[in-house]
PDB file of N, CA and C in Angstrom:
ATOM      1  N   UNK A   1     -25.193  -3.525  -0.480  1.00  0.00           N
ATOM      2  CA  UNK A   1     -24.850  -2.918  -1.762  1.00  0.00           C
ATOM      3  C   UNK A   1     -23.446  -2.329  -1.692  1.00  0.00           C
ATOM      4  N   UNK A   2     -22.816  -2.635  -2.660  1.00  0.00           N
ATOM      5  CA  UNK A   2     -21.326  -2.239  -2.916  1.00  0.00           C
ATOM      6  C   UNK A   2     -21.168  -1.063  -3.169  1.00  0.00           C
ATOM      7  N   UNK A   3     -20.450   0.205  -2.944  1.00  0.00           N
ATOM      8  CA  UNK A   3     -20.197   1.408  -3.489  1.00  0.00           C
ATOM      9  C   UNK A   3     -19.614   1.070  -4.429  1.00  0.00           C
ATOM     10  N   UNK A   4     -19.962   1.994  -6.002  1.00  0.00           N
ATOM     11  CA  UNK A   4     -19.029   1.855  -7.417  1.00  0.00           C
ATOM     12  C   UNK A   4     -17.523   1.628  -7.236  1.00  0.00           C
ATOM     13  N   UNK A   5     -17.049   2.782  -6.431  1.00  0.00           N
ATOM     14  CA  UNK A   5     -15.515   3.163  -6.595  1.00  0.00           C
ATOM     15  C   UNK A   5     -15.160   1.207  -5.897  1.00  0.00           C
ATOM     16  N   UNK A   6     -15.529   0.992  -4.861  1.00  0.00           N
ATOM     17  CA  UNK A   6     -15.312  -0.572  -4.124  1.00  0.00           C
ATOM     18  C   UNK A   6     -15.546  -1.758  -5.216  1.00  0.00           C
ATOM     19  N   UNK A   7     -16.745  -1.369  -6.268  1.00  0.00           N
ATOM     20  CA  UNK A   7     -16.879  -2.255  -7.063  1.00  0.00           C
ATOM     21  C   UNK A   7     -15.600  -2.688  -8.365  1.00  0.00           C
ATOM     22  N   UNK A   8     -15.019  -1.152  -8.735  1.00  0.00           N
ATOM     23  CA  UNK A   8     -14.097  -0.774  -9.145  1.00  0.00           C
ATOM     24  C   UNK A   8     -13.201  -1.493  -9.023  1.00  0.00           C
ATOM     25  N   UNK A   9     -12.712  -1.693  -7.637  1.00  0.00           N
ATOM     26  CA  UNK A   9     -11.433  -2.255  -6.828  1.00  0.00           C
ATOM     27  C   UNK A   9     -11.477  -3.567  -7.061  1.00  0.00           C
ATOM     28  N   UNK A  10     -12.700  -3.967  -7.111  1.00  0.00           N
ATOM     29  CA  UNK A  10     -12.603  -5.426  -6.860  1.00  0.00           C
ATOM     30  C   UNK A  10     -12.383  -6.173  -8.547  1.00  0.00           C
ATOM     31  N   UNK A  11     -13.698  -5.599  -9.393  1.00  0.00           N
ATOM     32  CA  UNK A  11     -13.368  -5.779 -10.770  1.00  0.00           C
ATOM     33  C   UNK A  11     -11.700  -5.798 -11.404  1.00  0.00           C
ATOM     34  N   UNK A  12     -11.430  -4.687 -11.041  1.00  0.00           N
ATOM     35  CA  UNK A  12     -10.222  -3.877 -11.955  1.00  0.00           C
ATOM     36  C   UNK A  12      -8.698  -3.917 -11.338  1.00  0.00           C
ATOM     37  N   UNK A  13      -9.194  -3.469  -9.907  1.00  0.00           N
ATOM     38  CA  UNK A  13      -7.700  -2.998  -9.560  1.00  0.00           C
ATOM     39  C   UNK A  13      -6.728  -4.338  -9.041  1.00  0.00           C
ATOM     40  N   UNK A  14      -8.046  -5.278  -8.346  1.00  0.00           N
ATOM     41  CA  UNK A  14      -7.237  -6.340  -7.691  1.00  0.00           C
ATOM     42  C   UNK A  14      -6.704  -7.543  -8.481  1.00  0.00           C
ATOM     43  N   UNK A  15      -7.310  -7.974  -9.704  1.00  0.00           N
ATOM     44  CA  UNK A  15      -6.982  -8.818 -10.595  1.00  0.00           C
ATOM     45  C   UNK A  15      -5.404  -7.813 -11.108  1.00  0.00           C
ATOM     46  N   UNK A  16      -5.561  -6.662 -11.889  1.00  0.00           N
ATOM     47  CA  UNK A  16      -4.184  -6.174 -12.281  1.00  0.00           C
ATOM     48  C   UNK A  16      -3.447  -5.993 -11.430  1.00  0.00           C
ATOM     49  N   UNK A  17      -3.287  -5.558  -9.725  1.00  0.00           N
ATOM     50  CA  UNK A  17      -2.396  -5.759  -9.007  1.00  0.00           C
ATOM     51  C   UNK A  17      -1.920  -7.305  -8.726  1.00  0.00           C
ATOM     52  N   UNK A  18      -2.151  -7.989  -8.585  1.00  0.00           N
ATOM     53  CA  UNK A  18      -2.213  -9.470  -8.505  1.00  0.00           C
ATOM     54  C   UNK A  18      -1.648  -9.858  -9.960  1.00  0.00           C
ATOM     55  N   UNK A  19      -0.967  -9.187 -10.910  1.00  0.00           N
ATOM     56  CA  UNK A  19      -0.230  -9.856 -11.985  1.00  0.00           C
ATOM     57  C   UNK A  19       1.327  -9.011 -11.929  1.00  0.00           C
ATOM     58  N   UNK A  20       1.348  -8.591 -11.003  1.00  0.00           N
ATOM     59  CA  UNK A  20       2.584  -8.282 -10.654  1.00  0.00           C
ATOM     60  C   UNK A  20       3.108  -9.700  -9.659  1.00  0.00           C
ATOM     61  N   UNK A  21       4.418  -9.578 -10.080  1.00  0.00           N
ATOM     62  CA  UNK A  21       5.278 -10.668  -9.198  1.00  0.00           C
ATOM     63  C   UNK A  21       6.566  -9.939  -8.357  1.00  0.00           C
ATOM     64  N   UNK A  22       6.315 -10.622  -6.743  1.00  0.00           N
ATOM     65  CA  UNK A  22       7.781 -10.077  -6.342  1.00  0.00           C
ATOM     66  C   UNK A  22       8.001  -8.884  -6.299  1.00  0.00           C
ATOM     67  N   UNK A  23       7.009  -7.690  -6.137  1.00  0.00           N
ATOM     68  CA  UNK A  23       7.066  -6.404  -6.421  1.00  0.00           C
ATOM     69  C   UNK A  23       7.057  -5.417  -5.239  1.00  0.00           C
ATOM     70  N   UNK A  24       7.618  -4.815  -4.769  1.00  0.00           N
ATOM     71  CA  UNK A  24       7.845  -3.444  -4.182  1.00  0.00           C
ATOM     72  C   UNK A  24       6.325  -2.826  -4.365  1.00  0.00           C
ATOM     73  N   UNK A  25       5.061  -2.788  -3.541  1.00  0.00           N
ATOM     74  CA  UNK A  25       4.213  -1.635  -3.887  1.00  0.00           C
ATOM     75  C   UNK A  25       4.316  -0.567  -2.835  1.00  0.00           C
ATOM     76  N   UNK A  26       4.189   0.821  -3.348  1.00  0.00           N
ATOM     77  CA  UNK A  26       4.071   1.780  -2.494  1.00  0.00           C
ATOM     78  C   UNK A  26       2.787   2.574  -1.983  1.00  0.00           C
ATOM     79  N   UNK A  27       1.555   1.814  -1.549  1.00  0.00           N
ATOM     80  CA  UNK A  27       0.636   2.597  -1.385  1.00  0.00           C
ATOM     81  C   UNK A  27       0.728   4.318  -1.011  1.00  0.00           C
ATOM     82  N   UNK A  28       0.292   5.356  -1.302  1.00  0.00           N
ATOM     83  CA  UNK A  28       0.467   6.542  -1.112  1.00  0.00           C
ATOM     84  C   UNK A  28      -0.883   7.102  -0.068  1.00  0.00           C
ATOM     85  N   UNK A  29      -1.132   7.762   0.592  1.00  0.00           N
ATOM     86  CA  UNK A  29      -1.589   8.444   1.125  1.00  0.00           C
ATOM     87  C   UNK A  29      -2.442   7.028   2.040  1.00  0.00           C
ATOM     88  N   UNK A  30      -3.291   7.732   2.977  1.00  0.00           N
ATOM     89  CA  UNK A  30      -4.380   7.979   4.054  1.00  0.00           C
ATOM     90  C   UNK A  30      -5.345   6.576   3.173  1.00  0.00           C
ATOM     91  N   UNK A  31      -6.204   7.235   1.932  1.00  0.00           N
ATOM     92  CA  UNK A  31      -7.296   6.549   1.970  1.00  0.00           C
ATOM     93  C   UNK A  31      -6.431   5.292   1.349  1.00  0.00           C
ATOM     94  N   UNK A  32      -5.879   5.404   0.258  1.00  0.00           N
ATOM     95  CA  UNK A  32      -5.072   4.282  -0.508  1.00  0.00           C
ATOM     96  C   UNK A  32      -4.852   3.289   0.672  1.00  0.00           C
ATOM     97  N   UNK A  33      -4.121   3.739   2.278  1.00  0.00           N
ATOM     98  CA  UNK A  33      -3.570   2.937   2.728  1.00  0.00           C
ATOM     99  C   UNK A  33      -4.561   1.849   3.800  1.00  0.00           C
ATOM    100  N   UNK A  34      -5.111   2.675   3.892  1.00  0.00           N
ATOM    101  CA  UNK A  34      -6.562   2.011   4.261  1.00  0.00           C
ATOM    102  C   UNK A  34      -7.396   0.853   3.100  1.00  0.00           C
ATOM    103  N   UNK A  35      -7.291   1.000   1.779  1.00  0.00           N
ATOM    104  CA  UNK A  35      -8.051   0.229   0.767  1.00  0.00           C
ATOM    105  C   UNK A  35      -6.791  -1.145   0.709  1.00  0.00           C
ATOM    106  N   UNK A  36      -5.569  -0.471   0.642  1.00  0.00           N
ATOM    107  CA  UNK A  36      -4.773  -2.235   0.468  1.00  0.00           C
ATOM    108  C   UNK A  36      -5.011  -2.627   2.221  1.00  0.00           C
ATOM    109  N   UNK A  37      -4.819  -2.016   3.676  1.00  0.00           N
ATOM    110  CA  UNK A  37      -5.181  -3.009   4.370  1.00  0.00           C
ATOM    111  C   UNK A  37      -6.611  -3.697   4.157  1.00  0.00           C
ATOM    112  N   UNK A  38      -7.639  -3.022   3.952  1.00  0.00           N
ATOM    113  CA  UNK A  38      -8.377  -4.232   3.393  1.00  0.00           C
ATOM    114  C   UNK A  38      -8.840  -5.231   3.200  1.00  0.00           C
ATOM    115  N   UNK A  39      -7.789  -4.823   1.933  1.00  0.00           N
ATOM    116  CA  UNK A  39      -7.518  -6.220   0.933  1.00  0.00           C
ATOM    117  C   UNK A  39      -6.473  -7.067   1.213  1.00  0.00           C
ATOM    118  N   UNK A  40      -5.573  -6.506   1.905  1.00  0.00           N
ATOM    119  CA  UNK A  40      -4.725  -7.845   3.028  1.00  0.00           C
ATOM    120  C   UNK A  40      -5.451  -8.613   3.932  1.00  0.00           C
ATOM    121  N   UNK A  41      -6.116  -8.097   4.630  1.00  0.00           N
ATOM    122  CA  UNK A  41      -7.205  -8.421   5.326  1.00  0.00           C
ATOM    123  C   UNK A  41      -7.777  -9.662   5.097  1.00  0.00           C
ATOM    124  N   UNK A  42      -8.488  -9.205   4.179  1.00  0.00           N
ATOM    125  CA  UNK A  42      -9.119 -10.209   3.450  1.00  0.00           C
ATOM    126  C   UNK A  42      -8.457 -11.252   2.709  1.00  0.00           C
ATOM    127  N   UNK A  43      -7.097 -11.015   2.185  1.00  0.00           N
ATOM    128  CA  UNK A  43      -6.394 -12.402   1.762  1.00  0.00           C
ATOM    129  C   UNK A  43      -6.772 -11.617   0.150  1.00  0.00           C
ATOM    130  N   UNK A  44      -7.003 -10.923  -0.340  1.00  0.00           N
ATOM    131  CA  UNK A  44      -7.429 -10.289  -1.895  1.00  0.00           C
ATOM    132  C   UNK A  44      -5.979 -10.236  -2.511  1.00  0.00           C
ATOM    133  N   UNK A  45      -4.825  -9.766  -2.145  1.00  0.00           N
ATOM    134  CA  UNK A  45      -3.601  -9.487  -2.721  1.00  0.00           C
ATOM    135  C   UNK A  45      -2.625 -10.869  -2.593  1.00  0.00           C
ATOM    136  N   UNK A  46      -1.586 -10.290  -4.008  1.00  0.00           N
ATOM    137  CA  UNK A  46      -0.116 -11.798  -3.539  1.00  0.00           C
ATOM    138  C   UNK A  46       0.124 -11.705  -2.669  1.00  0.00           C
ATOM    139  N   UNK A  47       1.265 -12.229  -2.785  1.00  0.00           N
ATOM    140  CA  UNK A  47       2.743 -11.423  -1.554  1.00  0.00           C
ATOM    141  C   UNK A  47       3.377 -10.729  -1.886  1.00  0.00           C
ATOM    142  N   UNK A  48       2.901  -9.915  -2.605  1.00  0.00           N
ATOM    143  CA  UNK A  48       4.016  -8.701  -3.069  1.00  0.00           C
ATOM    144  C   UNK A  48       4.284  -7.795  -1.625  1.00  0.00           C
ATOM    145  N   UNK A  49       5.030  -7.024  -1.610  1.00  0.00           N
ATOM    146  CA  UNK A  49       5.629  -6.741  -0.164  1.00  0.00           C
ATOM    147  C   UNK A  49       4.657  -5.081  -0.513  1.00  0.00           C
ATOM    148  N   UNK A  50       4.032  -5.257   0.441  1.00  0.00           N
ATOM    149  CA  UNK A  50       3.137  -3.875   0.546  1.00  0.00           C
ATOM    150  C   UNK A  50       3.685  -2.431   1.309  1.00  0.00           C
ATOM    151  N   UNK A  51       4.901  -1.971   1.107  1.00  0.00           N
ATOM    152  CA  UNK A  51       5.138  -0.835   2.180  1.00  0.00           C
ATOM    153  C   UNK A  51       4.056   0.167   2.880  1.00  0.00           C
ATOM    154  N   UNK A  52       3.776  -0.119   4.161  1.00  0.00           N
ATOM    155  CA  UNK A  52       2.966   0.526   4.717  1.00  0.00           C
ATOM    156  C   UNK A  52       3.704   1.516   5.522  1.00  0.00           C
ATOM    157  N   UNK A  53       2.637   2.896   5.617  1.00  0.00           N
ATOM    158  CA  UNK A  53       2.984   4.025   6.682  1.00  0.00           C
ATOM    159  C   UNK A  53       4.140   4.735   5.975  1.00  0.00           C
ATOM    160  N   UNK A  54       4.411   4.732   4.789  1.00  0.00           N
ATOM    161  CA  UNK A  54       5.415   5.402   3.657  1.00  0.00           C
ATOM    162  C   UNK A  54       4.364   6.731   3.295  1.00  0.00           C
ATOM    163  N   UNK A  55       4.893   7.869   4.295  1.00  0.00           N
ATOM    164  CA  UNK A  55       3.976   8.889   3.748  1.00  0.00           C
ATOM    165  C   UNK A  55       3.916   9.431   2.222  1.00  0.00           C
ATOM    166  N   UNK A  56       2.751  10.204   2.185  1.00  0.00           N
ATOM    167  CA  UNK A  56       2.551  11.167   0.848  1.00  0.00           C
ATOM    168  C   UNK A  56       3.706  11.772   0.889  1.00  0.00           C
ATOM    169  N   UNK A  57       4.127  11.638  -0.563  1.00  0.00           N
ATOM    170  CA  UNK A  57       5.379  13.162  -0.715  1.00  0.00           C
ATOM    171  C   UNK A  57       5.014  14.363  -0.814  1.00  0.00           C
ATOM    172  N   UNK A  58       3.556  14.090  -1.203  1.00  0.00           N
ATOM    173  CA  UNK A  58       3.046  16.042  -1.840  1.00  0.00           C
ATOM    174  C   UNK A  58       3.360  17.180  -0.452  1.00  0.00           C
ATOM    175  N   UNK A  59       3.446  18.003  -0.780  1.00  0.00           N
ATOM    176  CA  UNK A  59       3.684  19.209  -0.338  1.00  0.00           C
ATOM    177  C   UNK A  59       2.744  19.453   0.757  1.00  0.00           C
ATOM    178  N   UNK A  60       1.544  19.132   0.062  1.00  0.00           N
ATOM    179  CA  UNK A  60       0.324  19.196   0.938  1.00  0.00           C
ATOM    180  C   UNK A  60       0.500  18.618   2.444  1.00  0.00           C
ATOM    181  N   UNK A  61       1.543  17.898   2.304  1.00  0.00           N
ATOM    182  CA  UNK A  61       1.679  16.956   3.580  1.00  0.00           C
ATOM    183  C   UNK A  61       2.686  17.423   4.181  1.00  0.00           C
ATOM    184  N   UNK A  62       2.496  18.596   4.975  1.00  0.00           N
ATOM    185  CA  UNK A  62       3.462  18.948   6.083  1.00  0.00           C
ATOM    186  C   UNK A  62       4.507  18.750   6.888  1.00  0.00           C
ATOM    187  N   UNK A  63       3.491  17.091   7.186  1.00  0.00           N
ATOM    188  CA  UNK A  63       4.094  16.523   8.189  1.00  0.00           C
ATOM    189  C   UNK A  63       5.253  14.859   7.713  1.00  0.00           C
ATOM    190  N   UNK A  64       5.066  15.074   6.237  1.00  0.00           N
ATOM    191  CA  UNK A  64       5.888  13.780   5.291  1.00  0.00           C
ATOM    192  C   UNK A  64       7.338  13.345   6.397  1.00  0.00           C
ATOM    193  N   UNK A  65       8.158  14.485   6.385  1.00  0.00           N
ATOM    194  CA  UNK A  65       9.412  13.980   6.964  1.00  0.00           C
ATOM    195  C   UNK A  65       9.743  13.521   8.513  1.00  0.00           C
ATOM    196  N   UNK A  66       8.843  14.351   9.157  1.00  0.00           N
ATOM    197  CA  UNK A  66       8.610  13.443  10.260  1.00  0.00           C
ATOM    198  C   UNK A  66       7.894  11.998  10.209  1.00  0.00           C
ATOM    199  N   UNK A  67       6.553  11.680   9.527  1.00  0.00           N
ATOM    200  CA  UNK A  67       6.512  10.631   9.547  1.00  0.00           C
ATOM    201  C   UNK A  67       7.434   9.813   8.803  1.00  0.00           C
ATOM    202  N   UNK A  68       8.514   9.938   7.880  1.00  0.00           N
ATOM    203  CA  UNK A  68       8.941   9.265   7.643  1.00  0.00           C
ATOM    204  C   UNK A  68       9.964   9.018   8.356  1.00  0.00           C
ATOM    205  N   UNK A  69      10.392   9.893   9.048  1.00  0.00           N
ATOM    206  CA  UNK A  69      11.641   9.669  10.400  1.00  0.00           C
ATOM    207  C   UNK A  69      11.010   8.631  10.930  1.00  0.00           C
ATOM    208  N   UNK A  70       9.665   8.760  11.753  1.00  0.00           N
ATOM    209  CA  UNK A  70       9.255   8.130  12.396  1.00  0.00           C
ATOM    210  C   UNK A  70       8.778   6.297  12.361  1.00  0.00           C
ATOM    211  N   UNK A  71       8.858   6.236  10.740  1.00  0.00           N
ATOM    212  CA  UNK A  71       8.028   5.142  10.194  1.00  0.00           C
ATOM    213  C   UNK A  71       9.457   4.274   9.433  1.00  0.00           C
ATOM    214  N   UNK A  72      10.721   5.107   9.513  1.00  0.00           N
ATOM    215  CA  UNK A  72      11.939   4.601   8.676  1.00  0.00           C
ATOM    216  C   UNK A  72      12.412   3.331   9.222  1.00  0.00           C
ATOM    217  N   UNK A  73      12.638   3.286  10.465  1.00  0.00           N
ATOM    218  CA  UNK A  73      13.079   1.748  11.092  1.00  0.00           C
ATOM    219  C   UNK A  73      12.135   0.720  10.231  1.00  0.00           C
ATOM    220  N   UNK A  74      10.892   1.039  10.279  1.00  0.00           N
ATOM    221  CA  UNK A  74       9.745  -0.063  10.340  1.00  0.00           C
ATOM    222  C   UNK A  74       9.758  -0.327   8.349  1.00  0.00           C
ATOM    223  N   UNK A  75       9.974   0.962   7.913  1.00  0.00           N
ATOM    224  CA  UNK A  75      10.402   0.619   6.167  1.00  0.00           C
ATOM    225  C   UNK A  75      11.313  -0.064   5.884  1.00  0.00           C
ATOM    226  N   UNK A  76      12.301   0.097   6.671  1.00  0.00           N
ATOM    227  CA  UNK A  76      13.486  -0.417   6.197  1.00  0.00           C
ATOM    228  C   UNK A  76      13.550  -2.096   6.762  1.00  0.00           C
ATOM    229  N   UNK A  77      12.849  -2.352   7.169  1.00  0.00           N
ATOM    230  CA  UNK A  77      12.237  -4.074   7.818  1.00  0.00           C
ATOM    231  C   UNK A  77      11.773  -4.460   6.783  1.00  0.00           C
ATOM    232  N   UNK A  78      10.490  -3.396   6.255  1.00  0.00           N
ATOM    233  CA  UNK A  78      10.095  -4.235   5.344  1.00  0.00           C
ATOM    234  C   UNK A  78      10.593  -4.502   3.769  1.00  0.00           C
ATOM    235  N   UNK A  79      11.302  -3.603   3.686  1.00  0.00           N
ATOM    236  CA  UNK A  79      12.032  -3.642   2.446  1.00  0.00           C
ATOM    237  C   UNK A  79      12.986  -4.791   2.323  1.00  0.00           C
ATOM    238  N   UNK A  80      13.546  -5.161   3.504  1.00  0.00           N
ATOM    239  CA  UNK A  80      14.728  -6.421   3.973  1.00  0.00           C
ATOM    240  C   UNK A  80      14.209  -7.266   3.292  1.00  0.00           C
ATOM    241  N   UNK A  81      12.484  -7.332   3.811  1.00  0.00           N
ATOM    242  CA  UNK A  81      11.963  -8.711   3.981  1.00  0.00           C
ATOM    243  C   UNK A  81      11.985  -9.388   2.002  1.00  0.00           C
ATOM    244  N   UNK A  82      11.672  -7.927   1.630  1.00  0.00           N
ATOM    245  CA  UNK A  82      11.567  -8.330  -0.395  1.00  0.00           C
ATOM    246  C   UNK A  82      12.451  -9.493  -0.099  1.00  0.00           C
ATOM    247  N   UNK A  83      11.864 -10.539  -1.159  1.00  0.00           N
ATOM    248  CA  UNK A  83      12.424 -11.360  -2.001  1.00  0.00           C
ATOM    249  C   UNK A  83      12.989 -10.875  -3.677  1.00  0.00           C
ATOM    250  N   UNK A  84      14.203 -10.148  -3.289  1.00  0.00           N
ATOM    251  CA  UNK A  84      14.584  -9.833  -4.570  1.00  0.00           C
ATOM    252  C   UNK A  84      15.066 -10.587  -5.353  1.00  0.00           C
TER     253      UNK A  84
END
């Protein structure tokens, strides 16, 4: 049995992400980044270029600028890779 919110994803979110073309997505946080690997995983998404490990900006997140120190080489790869 499927959890709703999963049923959600699959109905709703993955057909409207999948009508984007060529697109920059920025998954945000922890669980988000966990739900698009996934669905990479699985082959569910285009090729839109998925930036992964791009921390939360909120405040809440302490630790944002270090991980993004830490995660910047590996963003800036994948951003190259766009087909703009």
């Amino acid at each position: 049995m499927k959890l709703p919110l999963w049923k959600e994803i699959e109905t709703n979110f993955i057909p409207e992400i999948n009508e984007f073309k060529n697109t920059l997505i920025i998954p945000l946080g922890r669980s988000v980044k966990e739900v698009f690997s996934k669905l990479i995983t699985g082959q569910q998404l285009n090729d839109n270029i998925y930036l992964e490990n791009f921390p939360h900006p909120s405040g809440a997140n302490g630790h944002r600028k270090n991980q993004f120190q830490y995660f910047k080489t590996k963003l800036e790869n994948q951003i190259k890779q766009w087909d703009i």
